[in-house]
Protein backbone atom coordinates (compact mmCIF):
# COMPACT_ATOMS: atom_id res chain seq x y z
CA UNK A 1 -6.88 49.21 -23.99
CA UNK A 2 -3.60 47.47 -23.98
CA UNK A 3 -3.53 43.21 -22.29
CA UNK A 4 -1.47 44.85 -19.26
CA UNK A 5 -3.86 47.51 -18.41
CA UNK A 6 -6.82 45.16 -18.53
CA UNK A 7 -5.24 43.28 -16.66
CA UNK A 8 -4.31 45.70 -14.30
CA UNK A 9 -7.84 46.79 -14.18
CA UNK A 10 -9.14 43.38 -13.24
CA UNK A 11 -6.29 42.75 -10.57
CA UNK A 12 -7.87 46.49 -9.31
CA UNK A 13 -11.16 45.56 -9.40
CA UNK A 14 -11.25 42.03 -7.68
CA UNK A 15 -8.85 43.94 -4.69
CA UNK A 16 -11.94 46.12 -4.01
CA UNK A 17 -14.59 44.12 -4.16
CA UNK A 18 -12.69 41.92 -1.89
CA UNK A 19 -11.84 44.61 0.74
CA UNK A 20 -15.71 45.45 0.32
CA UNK A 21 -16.69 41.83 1.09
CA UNK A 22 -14.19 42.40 3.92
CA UNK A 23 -16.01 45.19 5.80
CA UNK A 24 -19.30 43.77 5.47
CA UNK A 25 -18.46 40.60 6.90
CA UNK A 26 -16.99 42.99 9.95
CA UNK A 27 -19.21 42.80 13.04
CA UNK A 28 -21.65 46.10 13.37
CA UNK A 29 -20.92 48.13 16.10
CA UNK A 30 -24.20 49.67 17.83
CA UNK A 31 -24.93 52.82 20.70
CA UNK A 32 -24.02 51.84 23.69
CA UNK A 33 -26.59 54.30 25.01
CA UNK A 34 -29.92 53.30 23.61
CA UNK A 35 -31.57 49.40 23.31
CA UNK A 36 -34.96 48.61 21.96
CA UNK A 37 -38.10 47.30 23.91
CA UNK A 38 -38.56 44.13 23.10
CA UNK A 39 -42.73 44.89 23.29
CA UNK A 40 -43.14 48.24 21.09
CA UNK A 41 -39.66 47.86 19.26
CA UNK A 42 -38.75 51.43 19.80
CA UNK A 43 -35.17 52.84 21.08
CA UNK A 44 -35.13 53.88 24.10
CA UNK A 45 -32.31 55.29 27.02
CA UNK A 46 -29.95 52.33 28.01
CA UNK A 47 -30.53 52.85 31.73
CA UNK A 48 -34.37 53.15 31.63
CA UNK A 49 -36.09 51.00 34.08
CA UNK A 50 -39.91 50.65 31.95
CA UNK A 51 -40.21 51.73 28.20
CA UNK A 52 -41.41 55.45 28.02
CA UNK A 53 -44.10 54.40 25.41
CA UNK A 54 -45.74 51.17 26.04
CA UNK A 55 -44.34 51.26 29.89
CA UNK A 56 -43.05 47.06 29.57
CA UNK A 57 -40.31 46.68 32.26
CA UNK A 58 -37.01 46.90 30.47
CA UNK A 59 -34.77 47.19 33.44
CA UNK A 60 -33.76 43.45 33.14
CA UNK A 61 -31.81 43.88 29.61
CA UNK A 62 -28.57 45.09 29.73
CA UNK A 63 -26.35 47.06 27.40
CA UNK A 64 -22.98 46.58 26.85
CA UNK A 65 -20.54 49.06 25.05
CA UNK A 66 -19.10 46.15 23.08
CA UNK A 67 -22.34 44.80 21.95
CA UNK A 68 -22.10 43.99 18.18
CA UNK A 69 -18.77 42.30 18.11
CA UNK A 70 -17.02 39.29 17.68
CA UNK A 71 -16.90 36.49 20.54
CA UNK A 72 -13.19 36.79 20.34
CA UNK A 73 -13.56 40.72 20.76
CA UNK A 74 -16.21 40.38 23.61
CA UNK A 75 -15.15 37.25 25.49
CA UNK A 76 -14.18 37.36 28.72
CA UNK A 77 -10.54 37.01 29.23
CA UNK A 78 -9.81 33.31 28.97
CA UNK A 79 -6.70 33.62 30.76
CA UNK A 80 -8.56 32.97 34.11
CA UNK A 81 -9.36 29.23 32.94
CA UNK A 82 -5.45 28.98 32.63
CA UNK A 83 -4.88 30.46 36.04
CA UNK A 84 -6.72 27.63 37.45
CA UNK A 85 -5.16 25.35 35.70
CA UNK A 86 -1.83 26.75 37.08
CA UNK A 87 -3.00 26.86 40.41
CA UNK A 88 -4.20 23.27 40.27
CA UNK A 89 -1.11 22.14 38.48
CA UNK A 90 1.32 23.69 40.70
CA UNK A 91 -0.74 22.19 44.05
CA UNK A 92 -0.52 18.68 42.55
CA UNK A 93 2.95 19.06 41.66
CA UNK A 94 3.97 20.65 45.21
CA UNK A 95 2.14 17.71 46.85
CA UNK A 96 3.99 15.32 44.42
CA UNK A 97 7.32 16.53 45.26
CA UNK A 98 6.25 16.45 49.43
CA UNK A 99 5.04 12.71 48.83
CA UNK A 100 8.12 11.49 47.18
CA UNK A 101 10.63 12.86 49.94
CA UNK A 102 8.34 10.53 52.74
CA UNK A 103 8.76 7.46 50.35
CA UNK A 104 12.79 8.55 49.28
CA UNK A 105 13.33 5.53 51.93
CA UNK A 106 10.80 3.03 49.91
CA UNK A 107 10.87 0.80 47.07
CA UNK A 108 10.83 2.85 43.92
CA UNK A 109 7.58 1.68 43.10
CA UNK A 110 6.32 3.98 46.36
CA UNK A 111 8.04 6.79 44.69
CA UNK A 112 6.35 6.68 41.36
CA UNK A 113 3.18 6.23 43.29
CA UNK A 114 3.76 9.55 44.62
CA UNK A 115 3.57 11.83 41.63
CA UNK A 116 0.42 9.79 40.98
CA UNK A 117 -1.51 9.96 44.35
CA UNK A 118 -0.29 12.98 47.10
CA UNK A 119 -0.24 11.05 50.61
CA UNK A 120 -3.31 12.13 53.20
CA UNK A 121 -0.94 14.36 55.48
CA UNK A 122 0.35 16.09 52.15
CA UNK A 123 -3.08 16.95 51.67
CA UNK A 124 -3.87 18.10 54.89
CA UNK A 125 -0.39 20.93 54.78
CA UNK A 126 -1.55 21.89 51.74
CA UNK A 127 -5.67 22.88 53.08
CA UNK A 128 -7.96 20.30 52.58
CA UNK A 129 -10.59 20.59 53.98
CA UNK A 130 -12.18 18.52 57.03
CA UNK A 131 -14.68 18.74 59.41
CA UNK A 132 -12.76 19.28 62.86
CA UNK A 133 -10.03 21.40 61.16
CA UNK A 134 -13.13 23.88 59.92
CA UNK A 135 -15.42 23.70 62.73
CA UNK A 136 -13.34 22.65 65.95
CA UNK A 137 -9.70 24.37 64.71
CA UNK A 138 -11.42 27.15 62.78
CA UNK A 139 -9.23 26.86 60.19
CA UNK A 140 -12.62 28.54 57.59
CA UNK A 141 -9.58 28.85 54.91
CA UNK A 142 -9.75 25.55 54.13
CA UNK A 143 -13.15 26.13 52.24
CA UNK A 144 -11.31 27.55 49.67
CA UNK A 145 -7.94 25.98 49.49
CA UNK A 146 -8.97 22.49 49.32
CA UNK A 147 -10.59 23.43 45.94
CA UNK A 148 -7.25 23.44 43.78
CA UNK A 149 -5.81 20.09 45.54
CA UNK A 150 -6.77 16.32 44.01
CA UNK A 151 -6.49 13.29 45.19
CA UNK A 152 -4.83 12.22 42.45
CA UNK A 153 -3.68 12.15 38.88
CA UNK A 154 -7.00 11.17 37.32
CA UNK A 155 -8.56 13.52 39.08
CA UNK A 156 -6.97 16.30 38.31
CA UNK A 157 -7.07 15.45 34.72
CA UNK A 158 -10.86 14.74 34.66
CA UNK A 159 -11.48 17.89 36.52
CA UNK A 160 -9.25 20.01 34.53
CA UNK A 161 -11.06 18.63 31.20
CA UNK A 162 -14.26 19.79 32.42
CA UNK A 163 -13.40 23.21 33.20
CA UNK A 164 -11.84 23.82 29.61
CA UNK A 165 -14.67 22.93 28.20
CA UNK A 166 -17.39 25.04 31.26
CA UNK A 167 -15.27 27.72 31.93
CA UNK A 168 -15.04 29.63 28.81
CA UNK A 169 -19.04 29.39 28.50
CA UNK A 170 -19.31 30.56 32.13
CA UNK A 171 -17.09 33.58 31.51
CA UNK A 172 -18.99 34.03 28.07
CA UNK A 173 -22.31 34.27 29.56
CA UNK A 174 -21.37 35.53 33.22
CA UNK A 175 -18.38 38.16 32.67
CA UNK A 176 -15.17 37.52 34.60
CA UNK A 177 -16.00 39.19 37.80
CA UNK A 178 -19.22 36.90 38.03
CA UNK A 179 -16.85 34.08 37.07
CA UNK A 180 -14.56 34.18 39.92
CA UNK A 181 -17.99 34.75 42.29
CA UNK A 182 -19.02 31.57 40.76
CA UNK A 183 -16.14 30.22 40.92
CA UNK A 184 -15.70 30.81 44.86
CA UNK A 185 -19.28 30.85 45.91
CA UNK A 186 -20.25 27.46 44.63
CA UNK A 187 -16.71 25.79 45.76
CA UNK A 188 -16.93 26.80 49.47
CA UNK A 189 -20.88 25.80 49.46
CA UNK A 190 -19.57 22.35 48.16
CA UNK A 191 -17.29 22.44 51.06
CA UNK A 192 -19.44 23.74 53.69
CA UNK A 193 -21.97 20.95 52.80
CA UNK A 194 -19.65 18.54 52.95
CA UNK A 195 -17.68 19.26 55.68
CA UNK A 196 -20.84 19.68 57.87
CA UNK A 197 -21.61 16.04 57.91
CA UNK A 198 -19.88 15.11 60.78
CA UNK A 199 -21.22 11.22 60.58
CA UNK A 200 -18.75 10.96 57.88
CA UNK A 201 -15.09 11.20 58.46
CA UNK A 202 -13.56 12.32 55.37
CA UNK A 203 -11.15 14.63 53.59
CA UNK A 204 -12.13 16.92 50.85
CA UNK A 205 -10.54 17.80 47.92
CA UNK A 206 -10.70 18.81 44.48
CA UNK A 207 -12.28 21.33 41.88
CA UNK A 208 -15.40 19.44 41.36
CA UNK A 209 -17.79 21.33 43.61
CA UNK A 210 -17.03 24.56 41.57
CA UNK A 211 -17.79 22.31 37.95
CA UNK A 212 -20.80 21.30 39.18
CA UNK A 213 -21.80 25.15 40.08
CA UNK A 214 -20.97 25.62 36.52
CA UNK A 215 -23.66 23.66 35.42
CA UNK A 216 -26.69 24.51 37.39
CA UNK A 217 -25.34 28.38 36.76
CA UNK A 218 -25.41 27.59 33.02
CA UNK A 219 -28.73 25.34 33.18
CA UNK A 220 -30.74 28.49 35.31
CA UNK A 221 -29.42 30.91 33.08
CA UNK A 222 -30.58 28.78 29.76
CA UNK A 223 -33.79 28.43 31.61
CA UNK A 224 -34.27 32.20 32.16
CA UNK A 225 -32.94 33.28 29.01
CA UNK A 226 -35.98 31.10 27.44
CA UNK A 227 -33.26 28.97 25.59
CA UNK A 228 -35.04 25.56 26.48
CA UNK A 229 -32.77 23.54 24.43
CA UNK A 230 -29.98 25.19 25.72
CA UNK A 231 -31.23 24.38 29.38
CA UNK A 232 -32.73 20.89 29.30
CA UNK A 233 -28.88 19.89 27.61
CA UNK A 234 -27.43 21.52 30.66
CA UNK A 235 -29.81 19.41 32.57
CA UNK A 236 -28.93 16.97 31.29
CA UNK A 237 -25.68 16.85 31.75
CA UNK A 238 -26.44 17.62 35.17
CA UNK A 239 -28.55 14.49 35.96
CA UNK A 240 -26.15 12.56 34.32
CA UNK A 241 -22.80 14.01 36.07
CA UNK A 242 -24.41 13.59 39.65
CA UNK A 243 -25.70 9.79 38.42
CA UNK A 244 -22.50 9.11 37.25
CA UNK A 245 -20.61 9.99 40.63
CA UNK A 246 -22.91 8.54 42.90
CA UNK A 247 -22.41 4.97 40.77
CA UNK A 248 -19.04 5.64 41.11
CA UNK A 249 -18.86 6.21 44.76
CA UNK A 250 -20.74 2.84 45.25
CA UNK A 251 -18.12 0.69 43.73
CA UNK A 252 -15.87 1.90 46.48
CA UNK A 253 -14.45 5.16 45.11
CA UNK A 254 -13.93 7.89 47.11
CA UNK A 255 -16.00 10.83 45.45
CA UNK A 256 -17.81 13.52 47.52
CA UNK A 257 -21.16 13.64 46.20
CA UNK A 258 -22.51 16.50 49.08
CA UNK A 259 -19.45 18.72 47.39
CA UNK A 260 -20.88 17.90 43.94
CA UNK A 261 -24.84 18.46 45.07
CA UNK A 262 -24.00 21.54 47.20
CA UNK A 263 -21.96 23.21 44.59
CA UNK A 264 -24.70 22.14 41.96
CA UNK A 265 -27.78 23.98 43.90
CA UNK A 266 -26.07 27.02 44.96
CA UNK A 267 -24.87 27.77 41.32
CA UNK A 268 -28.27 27.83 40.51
CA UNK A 269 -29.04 30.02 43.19
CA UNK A 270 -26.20 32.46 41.96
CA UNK A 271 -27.39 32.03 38.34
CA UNK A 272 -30.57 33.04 39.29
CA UNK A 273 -29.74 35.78 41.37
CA UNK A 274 -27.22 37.42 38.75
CA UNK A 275 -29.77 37.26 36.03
CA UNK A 276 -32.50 38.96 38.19
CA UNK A 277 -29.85 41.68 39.20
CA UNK A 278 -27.49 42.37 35.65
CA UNK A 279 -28.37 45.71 35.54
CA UNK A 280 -28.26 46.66 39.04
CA UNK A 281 -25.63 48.76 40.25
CA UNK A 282 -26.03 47.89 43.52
CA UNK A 283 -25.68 44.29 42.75
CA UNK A 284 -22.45 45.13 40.99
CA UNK A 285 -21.33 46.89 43.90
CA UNK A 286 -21.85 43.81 46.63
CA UNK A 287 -20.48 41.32 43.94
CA UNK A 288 -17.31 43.17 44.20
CA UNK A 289 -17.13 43.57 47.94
CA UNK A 290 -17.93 39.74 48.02
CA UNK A 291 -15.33 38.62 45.67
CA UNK A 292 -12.91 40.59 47.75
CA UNK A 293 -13.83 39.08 50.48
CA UNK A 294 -13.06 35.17 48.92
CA UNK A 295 -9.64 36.95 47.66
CA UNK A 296 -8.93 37.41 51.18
CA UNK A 297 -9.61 34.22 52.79
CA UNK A 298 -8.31 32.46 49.81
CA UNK A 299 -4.70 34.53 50.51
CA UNK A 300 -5.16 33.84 54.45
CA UNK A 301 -5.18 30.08 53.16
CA UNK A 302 -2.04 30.42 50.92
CA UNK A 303 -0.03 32.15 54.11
CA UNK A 304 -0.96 29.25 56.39
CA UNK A 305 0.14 27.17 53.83
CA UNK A 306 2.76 27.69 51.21
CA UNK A 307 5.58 28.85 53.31
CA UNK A 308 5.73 25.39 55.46
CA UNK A 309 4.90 23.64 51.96
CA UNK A 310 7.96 24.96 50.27
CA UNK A 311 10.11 25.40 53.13
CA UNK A 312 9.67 21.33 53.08
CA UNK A 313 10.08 21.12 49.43
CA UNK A 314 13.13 22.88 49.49
């Protein structure tokens, strides 16, 4: 055999056994319509409530028709952590703009202040939320609008940090539609909490309620998974977080910690409750009708608010 053929066969040779090296590193696809009992270890139907040979209650594992792939092929879409950051982003920068046309009579120091910190009555256009504007004015929208404004330019920044780094694991483990319920359940708990402590006359704002949903959802789903690494880090980080604010808070701050606690214990409610009912259809069905539900308050909120907002901005 001439040089240029062997070589030629070798150049052959390493191209397939790299395209085989390819496909086997490929993620396995698997039926959709069978799982396995995790008691016996046989196959069984993928909707079957109790394995038809050693009759163990199998109704709790779900089967997905992209089971077997990649994270990046079976992730949620990720694009709903950047909507919030939009949303957030364009609240803060609304307010900024609002702020700085009160203080275009001030000393310029006022007017950088304002793209740092959005004045109270900014706050209050835009939907914070407060206890005689919910429960005297019956303005309920508020309990979700309040959730995208911040106080300020830390506070956006530390709250947006947090949910790049929980959101994607809440949409891995939770799907998007359970996301969003999450997302909206535990923030307008936070609120309601808050808001229902009339002793205290305060303002609420910020994203924080729905982080610390996050959490417990992630630490009760850990916890019923039987990952108990997985779930005493969570709880960690829980104990911590909550610690963390409430020090905070006592050096003069102004940090909600009812928002924080109330979101905190009713994602673990709603972690709970989704992992009892993944495979029920039924479940599915009232998670939808729910989430429209927020959808709608949520756009009642943005017509009270966003034509007087940018009628003023403009």
């Amino acid at each position: 055999m001439s040089p240029w053929r062997r070589r030629l066969s070798r150049l052959l040779t390493e191209i397939k056994e790299s395209w085989n090296k390819f496909k086997s590193n490929r993620p396995q696809k698997f039926a959709s319509h069978v799982k396995m009992c995790p008691s016996c270890g046989r196959l069984i139907a993928a909707k079957t409530q109790a394995c038809d040979y050693c009759e163990t209650s199998v109704g709790h594992i779900a089967v997905k028709s992209e089971r077997g792939a990649s994270k990046a092929d079976s992730a949620p879409l990720a694009e709903s952590v950047f909507a919030v950051f939009g949303v957030c982003v364009f609240f803060f920068t609304l307010g900024a703009i609002l702020t700085s046309q009160q203080n275009e009579d001030g000393s310029v120091f006022d007017v950088l202040k304002s793209y740092f910190m959005p004045a109270g009555p900014v706050t209050e256009l835009l939907g914070h939320a407060e206890s005689f504007a919910v429960y005297a004015l019956h303005e309920y929208w508020r309990l979700v609008t309040y959730m995208f404004l911040h106080g300020n330019l830390i506070h956006i920044l530390f709250n947006l940090s947090a949910l790049a780094v929980l959101g994607p694991l809440v949409l891995r483990q939770f799907g998007l539609r359970r996301f969003w319920l999450i997302t909206f359940g535990t923030g307008i708990m936070g609120a309601v909490i808050s808001s229902m402590a009339f002793f205290w006359h305060h303002a609420t704002v910020g994203f924080s309620g729905a982080l610390f949903g996050y959490l417990g959802a992630l630490w009760i789903n850990a916890k019923r998974q039987g990952d108990l690494i997985e779930a005493d880090r969570w709880l960690r980080f829980m104990i911590f977080g909550n610690a963390l604010m409430i020090g905070v808070s006592l050096l003069g701050m102004g940090i909600d910690n009812l928002c924080h606690l109330g979101g905190m214990f009713f994602g673990i409610f709603l972690g709970a409750l989704m992992y009892e009912s993944r495979s029920s259809v039924i479940a599915i069905r009232i998670e939808k009708v729910v989430l429209v539900l927020c959808l709608a308050v949520w756009g009642w909120g943005l017509i009270k608010v966003l034509p007087e907002a940018i009628f003023r901005a403009t």
